[in-house]
N, C-alpha and C. Protein backbone atom coordinates (compact mmCIF):
# COMPACT_ATOMS: atom_id res chain seq x y z
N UNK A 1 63.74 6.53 -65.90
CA UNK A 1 65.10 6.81 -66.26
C UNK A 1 65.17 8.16 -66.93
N UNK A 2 65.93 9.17 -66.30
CA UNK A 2 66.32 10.17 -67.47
C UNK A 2 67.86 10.36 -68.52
N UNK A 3 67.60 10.51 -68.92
CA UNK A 3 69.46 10.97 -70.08
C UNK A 3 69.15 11.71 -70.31
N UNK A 4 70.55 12.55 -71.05
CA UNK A 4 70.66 13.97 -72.16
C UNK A 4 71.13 13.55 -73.19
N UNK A 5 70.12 13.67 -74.14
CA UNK A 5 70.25 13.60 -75.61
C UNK A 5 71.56 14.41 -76.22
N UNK A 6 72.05 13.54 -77.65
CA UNK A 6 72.60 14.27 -77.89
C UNK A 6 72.85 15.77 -77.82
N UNK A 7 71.59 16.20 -78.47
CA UNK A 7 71.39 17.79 -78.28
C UNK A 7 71.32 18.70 -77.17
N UNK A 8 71.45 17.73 -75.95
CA UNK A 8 71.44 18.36 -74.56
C UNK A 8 70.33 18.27 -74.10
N UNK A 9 69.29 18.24 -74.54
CA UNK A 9 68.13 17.91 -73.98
C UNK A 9 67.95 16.62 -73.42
N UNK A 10 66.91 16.85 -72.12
CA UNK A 10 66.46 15.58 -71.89
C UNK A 10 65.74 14.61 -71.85
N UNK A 11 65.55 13.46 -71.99
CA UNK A 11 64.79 12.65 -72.14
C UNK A 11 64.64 11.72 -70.59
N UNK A 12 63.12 11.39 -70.65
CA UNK A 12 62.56 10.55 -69.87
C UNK A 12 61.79 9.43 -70.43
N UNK A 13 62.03 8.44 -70.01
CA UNK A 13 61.56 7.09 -69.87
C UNK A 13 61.00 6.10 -69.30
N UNK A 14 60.92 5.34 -69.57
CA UNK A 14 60.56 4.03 -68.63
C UNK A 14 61.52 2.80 -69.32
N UNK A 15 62.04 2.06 -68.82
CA UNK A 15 62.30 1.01 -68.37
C UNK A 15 62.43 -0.47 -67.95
N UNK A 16 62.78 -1.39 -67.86
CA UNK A 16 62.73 -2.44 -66.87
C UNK A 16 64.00 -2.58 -66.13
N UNK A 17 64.01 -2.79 -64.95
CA UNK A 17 65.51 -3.05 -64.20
C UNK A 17 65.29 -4.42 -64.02
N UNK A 18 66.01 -4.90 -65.18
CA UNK A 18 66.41 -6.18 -65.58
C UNK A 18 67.36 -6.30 -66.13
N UNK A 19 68.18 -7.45 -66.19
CA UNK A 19 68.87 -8.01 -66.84
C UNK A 19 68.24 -8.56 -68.39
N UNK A 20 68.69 -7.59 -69.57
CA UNK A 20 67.56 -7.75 -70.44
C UNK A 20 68.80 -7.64 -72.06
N UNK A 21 68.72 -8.80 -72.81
CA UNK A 21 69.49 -8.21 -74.28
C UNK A 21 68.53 -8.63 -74.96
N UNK A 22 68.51 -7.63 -76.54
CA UNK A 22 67.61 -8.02 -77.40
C UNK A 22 68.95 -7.03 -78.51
N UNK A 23 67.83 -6.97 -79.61
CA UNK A 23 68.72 -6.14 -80.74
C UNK A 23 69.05 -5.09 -80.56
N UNK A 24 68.17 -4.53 -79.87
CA UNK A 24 68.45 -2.56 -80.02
C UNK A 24 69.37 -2.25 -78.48
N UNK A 25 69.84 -3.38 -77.52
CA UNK A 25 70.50 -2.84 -76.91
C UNK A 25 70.76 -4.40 -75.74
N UNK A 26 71.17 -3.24 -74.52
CA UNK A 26 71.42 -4.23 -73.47
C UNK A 26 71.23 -3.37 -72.10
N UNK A 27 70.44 -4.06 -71.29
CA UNK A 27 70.97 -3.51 -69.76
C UNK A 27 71.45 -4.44 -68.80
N UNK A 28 71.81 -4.15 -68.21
CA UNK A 28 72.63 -5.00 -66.96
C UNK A 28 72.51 -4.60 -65.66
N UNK A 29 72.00 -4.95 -64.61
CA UNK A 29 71.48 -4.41 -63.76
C UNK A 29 72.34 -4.90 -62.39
N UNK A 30 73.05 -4.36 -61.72
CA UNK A 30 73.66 -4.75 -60.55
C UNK A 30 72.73 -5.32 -59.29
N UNK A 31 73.31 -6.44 -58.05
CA UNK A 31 72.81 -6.84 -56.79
C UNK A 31 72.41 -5.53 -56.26
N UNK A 32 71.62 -5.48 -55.35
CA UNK A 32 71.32 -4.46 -54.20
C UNK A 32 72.28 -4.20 -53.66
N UNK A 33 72.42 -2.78 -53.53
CA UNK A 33 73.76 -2.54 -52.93
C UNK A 33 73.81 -2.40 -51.43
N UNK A 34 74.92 -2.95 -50.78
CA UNK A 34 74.20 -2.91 -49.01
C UNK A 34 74.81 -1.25 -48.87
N UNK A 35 73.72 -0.32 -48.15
CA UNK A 35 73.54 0.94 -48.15
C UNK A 35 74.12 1.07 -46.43
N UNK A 36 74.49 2.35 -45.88
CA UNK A 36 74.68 2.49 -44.52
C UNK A 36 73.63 2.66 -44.09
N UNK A 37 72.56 3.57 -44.80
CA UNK A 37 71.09 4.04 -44.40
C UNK A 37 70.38 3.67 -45.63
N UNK A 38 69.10 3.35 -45.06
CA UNK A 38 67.89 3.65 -45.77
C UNK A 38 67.99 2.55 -46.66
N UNK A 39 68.27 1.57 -46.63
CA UNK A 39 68.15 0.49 -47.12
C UNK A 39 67.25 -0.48 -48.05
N UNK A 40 65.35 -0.09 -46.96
CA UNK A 40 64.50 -0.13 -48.27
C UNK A 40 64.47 0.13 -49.82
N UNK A 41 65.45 1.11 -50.32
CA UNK A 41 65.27 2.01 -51.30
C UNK A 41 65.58 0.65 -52.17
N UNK A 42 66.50 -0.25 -51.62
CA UNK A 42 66.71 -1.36 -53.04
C UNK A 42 67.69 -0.73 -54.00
N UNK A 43 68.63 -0.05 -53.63
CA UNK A 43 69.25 0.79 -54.05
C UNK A 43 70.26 -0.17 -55.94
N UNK A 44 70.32 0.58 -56.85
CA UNK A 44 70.95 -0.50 -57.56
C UNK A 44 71.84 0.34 -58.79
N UNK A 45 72.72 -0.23 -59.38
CA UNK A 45 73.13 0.50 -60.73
C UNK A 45 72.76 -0.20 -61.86
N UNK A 46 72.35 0.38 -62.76
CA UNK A 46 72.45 0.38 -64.42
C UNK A 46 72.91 0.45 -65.25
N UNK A 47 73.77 -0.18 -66.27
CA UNK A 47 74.39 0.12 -67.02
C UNK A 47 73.61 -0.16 -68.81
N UNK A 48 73.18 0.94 -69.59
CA UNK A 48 72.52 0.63 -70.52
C UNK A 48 73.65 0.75 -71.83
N UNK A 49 73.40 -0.24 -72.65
CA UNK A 49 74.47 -0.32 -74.17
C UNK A 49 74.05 -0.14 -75.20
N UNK A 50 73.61 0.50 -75.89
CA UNK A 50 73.29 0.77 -77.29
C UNK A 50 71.30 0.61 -76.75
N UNK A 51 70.78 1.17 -75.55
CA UNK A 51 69.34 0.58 -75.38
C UNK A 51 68.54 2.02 -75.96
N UNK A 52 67.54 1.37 -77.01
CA UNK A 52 66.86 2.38 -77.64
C UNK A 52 65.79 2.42 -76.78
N UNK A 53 64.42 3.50 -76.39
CA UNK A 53 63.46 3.43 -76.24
C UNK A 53 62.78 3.36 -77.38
N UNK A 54 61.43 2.92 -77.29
CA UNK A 54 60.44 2.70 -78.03
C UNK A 54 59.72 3.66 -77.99
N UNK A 55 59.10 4.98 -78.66
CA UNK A 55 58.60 5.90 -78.67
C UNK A 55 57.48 5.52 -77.05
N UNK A 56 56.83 4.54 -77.17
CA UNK A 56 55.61 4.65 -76.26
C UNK A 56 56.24 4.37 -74.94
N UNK A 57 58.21 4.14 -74.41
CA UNK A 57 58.48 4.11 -73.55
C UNK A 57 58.58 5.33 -73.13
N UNK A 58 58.39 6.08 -73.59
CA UNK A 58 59.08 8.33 -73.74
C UNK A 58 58.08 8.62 -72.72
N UNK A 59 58.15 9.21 -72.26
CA UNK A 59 57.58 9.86 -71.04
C UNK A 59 57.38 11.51 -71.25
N UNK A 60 58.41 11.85 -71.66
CA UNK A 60 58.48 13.31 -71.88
C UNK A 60 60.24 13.52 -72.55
N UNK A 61 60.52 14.90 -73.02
CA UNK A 61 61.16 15.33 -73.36
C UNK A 61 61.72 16.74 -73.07
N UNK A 62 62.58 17.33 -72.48
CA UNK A 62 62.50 18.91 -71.63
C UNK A 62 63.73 19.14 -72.50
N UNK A 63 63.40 20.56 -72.71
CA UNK A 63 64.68 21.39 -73.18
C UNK A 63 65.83 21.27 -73.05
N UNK A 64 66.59 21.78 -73.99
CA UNK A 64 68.26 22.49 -73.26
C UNK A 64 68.40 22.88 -72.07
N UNK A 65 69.27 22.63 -71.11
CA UNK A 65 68.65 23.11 -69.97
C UNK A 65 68.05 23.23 -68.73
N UNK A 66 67.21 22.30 -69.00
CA UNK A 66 65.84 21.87 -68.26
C UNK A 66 66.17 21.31 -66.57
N UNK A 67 67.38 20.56 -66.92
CA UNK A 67 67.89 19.69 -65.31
C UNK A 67 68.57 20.93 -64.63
N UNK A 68 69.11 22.01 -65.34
CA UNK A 68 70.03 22.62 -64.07
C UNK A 68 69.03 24.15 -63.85
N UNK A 69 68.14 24.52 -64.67
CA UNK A 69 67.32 25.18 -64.00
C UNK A 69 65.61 24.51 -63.31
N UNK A 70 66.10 23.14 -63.22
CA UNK A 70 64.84 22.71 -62.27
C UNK A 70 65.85 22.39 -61.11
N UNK A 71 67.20 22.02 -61.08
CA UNK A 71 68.04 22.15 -59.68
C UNK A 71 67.79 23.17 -58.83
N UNK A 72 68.16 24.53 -59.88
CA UNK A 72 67.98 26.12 -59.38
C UNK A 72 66.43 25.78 -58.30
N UNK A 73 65.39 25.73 -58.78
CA UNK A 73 64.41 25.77 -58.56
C UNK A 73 64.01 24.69 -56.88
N UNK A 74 65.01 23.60 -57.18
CA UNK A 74 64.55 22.53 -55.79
C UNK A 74 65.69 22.61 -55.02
N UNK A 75 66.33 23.70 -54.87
CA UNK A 75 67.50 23.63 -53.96
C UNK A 75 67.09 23.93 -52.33
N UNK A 76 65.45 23.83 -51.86
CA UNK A 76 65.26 24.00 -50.92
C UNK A 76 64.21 22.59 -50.23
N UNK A 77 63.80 21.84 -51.17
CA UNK A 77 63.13 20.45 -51.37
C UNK A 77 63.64 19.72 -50.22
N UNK A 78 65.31 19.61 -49.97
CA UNK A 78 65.15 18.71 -48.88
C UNK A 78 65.58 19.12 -47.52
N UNK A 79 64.97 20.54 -47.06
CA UNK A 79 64.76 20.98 -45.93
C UNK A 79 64.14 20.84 -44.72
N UNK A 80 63.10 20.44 -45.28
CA UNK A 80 61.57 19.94 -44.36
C UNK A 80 62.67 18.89 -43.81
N UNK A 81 62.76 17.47 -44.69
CA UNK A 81 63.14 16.37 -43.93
C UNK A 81 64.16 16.22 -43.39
N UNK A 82 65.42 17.39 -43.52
CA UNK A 82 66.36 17.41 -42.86
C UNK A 82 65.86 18.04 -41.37
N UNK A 83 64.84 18.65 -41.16
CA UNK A 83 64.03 19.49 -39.94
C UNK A 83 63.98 17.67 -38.98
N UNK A 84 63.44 17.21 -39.76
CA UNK A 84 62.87 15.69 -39.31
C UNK A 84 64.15 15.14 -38.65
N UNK A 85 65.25 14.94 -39.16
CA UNK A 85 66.45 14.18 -38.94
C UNK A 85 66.77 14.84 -37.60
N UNK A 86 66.62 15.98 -37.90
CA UNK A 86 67.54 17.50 -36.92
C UNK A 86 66.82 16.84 -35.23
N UNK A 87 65.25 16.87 -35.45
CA UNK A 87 64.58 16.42 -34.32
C UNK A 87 64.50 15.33 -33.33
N UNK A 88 65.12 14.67 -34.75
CA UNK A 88 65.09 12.83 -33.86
C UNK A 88 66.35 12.93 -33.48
N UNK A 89 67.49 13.78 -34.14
CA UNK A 89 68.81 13.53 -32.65
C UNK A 89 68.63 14.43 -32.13
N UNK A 90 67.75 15.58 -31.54
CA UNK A 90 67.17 16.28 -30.66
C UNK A 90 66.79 15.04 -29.63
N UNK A 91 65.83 13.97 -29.90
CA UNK A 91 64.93 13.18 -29.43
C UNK A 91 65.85 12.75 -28.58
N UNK A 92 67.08 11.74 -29.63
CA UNK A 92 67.63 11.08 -28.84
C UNK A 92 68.96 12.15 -27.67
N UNK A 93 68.79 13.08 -27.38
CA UNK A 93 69.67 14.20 -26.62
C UNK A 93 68.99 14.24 -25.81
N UNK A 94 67.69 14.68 -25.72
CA UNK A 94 66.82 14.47 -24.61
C UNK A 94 66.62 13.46 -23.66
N UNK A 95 66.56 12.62 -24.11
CA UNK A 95 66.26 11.20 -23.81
C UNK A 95 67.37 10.80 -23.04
N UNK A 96 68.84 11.12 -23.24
CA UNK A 96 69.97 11.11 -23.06
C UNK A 96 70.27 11.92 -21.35
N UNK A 97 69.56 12.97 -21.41
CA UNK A 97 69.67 14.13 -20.69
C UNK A 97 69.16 13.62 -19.25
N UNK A 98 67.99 13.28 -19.65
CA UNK A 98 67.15 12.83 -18.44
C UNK A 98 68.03 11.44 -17.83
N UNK A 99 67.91 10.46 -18.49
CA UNK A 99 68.21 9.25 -17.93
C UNK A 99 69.90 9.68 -17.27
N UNK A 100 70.58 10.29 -18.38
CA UNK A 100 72.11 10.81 -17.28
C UNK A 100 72.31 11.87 -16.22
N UNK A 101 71.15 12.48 -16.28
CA UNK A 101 70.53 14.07 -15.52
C UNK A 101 71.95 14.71 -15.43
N UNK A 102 72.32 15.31 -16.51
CA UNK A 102 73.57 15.90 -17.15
C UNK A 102 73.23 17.08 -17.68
N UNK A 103 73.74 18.07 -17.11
CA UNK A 103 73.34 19.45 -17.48
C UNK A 103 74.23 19.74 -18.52
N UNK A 104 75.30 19.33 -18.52
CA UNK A 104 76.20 19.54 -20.18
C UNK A 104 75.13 18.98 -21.18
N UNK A 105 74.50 17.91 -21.14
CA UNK A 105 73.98 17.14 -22.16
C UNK A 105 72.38 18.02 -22.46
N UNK A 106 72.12 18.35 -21.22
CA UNK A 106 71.07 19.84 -21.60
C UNK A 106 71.51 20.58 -22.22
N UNK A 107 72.71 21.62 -21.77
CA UNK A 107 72.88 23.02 -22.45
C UNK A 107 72.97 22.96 -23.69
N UNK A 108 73.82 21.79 -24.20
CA UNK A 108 74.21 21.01 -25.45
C UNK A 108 72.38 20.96 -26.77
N UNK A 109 72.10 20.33 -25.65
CA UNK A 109 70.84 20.58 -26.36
C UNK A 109 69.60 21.38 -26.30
N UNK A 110 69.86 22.16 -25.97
CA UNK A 110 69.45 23.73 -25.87
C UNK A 110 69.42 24.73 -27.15
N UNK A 111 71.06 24.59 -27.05
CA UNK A 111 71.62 25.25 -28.19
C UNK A 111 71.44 25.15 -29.47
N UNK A 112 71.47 23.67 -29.67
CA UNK A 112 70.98 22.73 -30.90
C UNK A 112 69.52 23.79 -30.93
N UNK A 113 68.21 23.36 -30.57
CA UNK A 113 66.91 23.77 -30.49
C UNK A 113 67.21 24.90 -31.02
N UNK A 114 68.02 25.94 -30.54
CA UNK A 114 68.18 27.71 -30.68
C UNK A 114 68.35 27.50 -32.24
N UNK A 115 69.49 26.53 -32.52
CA UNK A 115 69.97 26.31 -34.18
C UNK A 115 68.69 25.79 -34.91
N UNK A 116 68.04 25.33 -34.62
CA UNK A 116 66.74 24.51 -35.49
C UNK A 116 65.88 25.58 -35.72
N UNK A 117 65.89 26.27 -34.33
CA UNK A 117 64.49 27.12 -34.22
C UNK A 117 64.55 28.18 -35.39
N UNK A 118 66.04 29.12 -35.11
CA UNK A 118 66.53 30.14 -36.34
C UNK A 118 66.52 29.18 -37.67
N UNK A 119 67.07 27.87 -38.24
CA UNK A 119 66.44 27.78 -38.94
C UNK A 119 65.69 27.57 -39.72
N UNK A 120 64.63 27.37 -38.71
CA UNK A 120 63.25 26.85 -39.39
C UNK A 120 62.57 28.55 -39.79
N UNK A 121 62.88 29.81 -38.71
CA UNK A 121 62.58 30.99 -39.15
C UNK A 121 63.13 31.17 -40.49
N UNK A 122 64.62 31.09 -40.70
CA UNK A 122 64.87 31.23 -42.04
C UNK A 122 64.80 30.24 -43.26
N UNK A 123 63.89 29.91 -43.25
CA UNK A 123 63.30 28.63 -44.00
C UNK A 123 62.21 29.44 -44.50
N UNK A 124 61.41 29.48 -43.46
CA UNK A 124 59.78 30.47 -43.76
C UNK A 124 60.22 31.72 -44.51
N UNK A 125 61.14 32.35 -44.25
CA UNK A 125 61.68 33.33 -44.35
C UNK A 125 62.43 33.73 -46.27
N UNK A 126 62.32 32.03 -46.73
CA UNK A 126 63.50 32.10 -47.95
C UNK A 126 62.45 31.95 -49.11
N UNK A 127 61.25 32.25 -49.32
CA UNK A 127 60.80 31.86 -50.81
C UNK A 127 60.98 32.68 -51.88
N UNK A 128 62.00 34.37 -51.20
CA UNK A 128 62.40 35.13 -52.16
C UNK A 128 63.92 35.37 -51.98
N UNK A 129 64.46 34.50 -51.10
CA UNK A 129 66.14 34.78 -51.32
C UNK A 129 66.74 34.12 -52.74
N UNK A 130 68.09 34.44 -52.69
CA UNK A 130 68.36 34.65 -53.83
C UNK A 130 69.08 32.87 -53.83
N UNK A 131 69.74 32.58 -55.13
CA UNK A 131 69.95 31.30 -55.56
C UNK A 131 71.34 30.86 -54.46
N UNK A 132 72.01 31.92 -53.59
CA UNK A 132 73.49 31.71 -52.82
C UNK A 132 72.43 31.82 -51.47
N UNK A 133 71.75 32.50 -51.08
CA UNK A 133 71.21 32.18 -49.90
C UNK A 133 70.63 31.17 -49.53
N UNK A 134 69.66 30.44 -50.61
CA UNK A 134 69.26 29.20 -50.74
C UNK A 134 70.12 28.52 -50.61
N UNK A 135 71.02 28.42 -51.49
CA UNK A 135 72.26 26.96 -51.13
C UNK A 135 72.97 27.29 -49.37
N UNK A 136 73.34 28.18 -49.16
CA UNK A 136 73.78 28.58 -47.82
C UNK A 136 72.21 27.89 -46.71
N UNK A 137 71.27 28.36 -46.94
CA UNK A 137 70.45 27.40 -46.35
C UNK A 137 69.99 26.02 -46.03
N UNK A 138 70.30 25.96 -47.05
CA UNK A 138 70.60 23.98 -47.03
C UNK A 138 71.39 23.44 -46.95
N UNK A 139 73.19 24.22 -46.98
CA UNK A 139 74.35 24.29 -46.25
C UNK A 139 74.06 23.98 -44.83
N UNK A 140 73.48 24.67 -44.42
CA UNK A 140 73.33 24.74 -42.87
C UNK A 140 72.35 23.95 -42.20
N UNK A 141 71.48 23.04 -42.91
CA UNK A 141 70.53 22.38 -42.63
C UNK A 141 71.24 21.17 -42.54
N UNK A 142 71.97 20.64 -43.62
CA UNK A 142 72.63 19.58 -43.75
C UNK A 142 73.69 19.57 -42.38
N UNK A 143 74.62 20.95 -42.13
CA UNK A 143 75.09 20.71 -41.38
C UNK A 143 74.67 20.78 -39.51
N UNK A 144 73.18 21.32 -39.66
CA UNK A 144 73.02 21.36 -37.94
C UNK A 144 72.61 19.67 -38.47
N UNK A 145 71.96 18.96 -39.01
CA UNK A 145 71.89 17.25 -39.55
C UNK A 145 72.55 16.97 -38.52
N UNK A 146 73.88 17.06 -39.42
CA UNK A 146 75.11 16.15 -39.04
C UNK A 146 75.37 16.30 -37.68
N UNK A 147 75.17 17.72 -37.68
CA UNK A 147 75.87 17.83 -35.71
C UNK A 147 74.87 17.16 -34.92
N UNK A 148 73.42 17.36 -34.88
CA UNK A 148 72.80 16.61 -34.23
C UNK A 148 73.16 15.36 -34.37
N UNK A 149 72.77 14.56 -35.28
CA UNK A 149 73.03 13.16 -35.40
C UNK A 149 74.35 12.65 -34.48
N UNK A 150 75.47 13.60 -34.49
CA UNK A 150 76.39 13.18 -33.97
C UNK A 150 76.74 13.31 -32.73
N UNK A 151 75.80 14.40 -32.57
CA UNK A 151 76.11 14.46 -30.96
C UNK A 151 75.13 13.65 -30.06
N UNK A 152 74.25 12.63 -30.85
CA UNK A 152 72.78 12.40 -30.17
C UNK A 152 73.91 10.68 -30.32
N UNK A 153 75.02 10.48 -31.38
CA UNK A 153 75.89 9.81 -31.01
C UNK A 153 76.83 9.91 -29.58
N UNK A 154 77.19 10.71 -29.79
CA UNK A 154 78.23 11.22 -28.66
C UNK A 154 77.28 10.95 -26.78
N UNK A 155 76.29 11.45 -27.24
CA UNK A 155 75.66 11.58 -25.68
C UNK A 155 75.12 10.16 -25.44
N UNK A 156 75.16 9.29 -26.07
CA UNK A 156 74.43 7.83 -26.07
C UNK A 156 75.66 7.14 -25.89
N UNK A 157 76.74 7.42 -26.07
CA UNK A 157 78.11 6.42 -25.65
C UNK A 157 78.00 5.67 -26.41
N UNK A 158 78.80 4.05 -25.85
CA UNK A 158 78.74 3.11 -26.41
C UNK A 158 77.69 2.30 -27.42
N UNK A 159 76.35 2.45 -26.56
CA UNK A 159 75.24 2.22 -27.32
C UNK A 159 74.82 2.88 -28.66
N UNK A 160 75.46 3.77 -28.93
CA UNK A 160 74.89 4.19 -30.01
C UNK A 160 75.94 3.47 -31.55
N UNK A 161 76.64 2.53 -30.71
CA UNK A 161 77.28 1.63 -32.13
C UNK A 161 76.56 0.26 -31.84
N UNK A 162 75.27 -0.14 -31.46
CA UNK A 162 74.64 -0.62 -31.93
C UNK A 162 73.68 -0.71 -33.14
N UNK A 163 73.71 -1.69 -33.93
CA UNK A 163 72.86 -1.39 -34.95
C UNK A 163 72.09 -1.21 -35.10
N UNK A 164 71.02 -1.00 -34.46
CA UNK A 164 69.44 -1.11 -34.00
C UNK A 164 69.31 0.80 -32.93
N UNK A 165 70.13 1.24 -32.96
CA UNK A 165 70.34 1.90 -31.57
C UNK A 165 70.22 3.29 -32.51
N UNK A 166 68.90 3.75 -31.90
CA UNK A 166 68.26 5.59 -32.68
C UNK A 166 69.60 6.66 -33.28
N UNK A 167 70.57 6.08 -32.17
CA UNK A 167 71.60 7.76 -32.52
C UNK A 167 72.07 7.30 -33.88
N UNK A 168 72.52 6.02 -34.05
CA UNK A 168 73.33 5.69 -35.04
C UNK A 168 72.49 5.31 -36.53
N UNK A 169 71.33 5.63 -36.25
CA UNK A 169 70.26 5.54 -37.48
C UNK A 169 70.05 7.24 -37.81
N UNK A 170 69.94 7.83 -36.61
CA UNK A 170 69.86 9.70 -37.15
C UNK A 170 70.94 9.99 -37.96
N UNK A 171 72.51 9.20 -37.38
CA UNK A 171 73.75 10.18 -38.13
C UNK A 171 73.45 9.33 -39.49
N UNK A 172 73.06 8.11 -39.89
CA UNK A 172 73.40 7.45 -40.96
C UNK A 172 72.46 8.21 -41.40
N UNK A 173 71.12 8.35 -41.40
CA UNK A 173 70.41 9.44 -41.99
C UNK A 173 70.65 10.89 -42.10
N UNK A 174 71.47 11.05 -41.59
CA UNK A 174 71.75 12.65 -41.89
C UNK A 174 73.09 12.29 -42.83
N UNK A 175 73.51 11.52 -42.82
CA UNK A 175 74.33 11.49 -44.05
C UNK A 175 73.82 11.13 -45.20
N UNK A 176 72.62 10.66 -44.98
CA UNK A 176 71.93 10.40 -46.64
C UNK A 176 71.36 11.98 -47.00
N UNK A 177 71.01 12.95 -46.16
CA UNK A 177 70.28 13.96 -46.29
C UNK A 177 71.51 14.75 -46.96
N UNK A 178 72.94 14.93 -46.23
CA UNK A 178 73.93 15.15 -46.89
C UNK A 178 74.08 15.17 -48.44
N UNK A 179 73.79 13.77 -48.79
CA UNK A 179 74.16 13.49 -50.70
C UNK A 179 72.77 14.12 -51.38
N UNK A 180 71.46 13.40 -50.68
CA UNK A 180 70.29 13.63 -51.46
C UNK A 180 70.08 14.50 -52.39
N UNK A 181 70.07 14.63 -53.52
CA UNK A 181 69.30 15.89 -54.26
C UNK A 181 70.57 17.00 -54.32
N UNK A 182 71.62 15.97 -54.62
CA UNK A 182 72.95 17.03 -54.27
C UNK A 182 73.63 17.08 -55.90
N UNK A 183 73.80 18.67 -55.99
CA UNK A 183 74.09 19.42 -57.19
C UNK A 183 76.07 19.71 -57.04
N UNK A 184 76.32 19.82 -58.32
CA UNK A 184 77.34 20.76 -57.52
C UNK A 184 77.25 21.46 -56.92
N UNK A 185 76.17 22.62 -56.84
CA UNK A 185 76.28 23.64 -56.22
C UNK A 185 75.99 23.46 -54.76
N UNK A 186 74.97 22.60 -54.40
CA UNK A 186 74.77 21.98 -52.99
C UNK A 186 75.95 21.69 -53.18
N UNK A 187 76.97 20.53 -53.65
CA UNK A 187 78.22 20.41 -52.94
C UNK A 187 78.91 21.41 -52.14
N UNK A 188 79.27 22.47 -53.48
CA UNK A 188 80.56 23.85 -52.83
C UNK A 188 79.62 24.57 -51.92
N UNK A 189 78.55 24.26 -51.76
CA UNK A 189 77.77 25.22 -50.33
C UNK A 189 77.93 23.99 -48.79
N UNK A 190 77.81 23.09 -49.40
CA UNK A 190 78.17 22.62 -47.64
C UNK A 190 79.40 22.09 -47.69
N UNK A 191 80.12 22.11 -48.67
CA UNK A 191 81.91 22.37 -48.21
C UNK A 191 82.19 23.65 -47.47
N UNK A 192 81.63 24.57 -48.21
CA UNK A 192 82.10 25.88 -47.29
C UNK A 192 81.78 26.25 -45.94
N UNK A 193 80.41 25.49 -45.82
CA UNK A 193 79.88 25.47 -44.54
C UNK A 193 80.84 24.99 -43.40
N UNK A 194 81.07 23.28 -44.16
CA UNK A 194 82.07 22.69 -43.14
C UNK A 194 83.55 23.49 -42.95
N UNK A 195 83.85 24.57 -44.21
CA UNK A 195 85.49 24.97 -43.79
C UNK A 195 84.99 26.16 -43.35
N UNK A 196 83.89 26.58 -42.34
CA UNK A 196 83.74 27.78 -41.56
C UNK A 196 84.30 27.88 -40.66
């Protein structure tokens, strides 16, 4: 668990996600929440009331500070696996292509590839751009995501509103890649992306 201390600093902890009262506090721990994607995670909320740690629950303690210049710092962290997402509705476009032998559903995914390929170059390319090029990069990662995912929807038809059915597991995953590890500043960078 982390918080910000009064003083702005933060604190890390440990825990139990339990339903737990004693003197120094209370937590309350919500059902699993049913998720669109990614479901393993066991996803849950917390609500803590007056809950003290116990010095030997402390984990660490970081500065004033500390969370929005370690944001600065991981605003490129979930690139790689958005590369991953980008590929598997590549996968399922391909896959699509052949069995409909649809040259729209090629060129379509052609283009996509051209978008991955540039930016996976500008990926390699970013370990000295600046803190707006970075977010613009993962702007655009998030959003070739989404377009793949959706078009690996689109080219699968009907089947891909099956629940079990690849296209409709890429877009639900590219919408988790969407929120993941999302700052404000990741927000106003793939808003702007989308009002291009």
């Amino acid at each position: 668990m982390a918080a910000v201390l009064p003083d702005n600093r933060a604190v890390f902890g440990l825990l139990p996600f339990a339903n737990i009262e004693r003197e120094s506090g209370k937590i309350a721990v919500s059902e699993i929440m049913p998720l669109i994607a990614m479901n393993s995670t066991n996803t849950v909320t917390a609500s803590l009331n007056n809950w003290l740690l116990h010095e030997s629950e402390i984990i660490s303690v970081k500065a004033v500070g500390w969370i929005a210049e370690n944001d600065s710092k991981n605003i490129l962290n979930f690139v790689p696996v958005t590369f991953g997402c980008i590929r598997a509705g590549l996968d399922v476009i391909v896959a699509a292509a052949i069995v409909k032998d649809s040259p729209a559903i090629v060129a379509a995914c052609t283009k996509l590839e051209q978008k991955l390929d540039r930016l996976k170059q500008h990926f390699l390319q970013s370990q000295h751009s600046s803190k707006a090029e970075q977010l613009a990069l993962r702007a655009e990662a998030i959003d070739l995501a989404v377009r793949c995912g959706h078009a690996a929807v689109v080219v699968s038809s009907g089947a891909a509103n099956g629940r079990l059915h690849p296209a409709g597991r890429v877009y639900r995953e590219a919408l988790v890649y969407t929120v993941s590890g999302q700052t404000k500043d990741v927000m106003a960078a793939t808003l702007d992306r989308i009002l291009e």
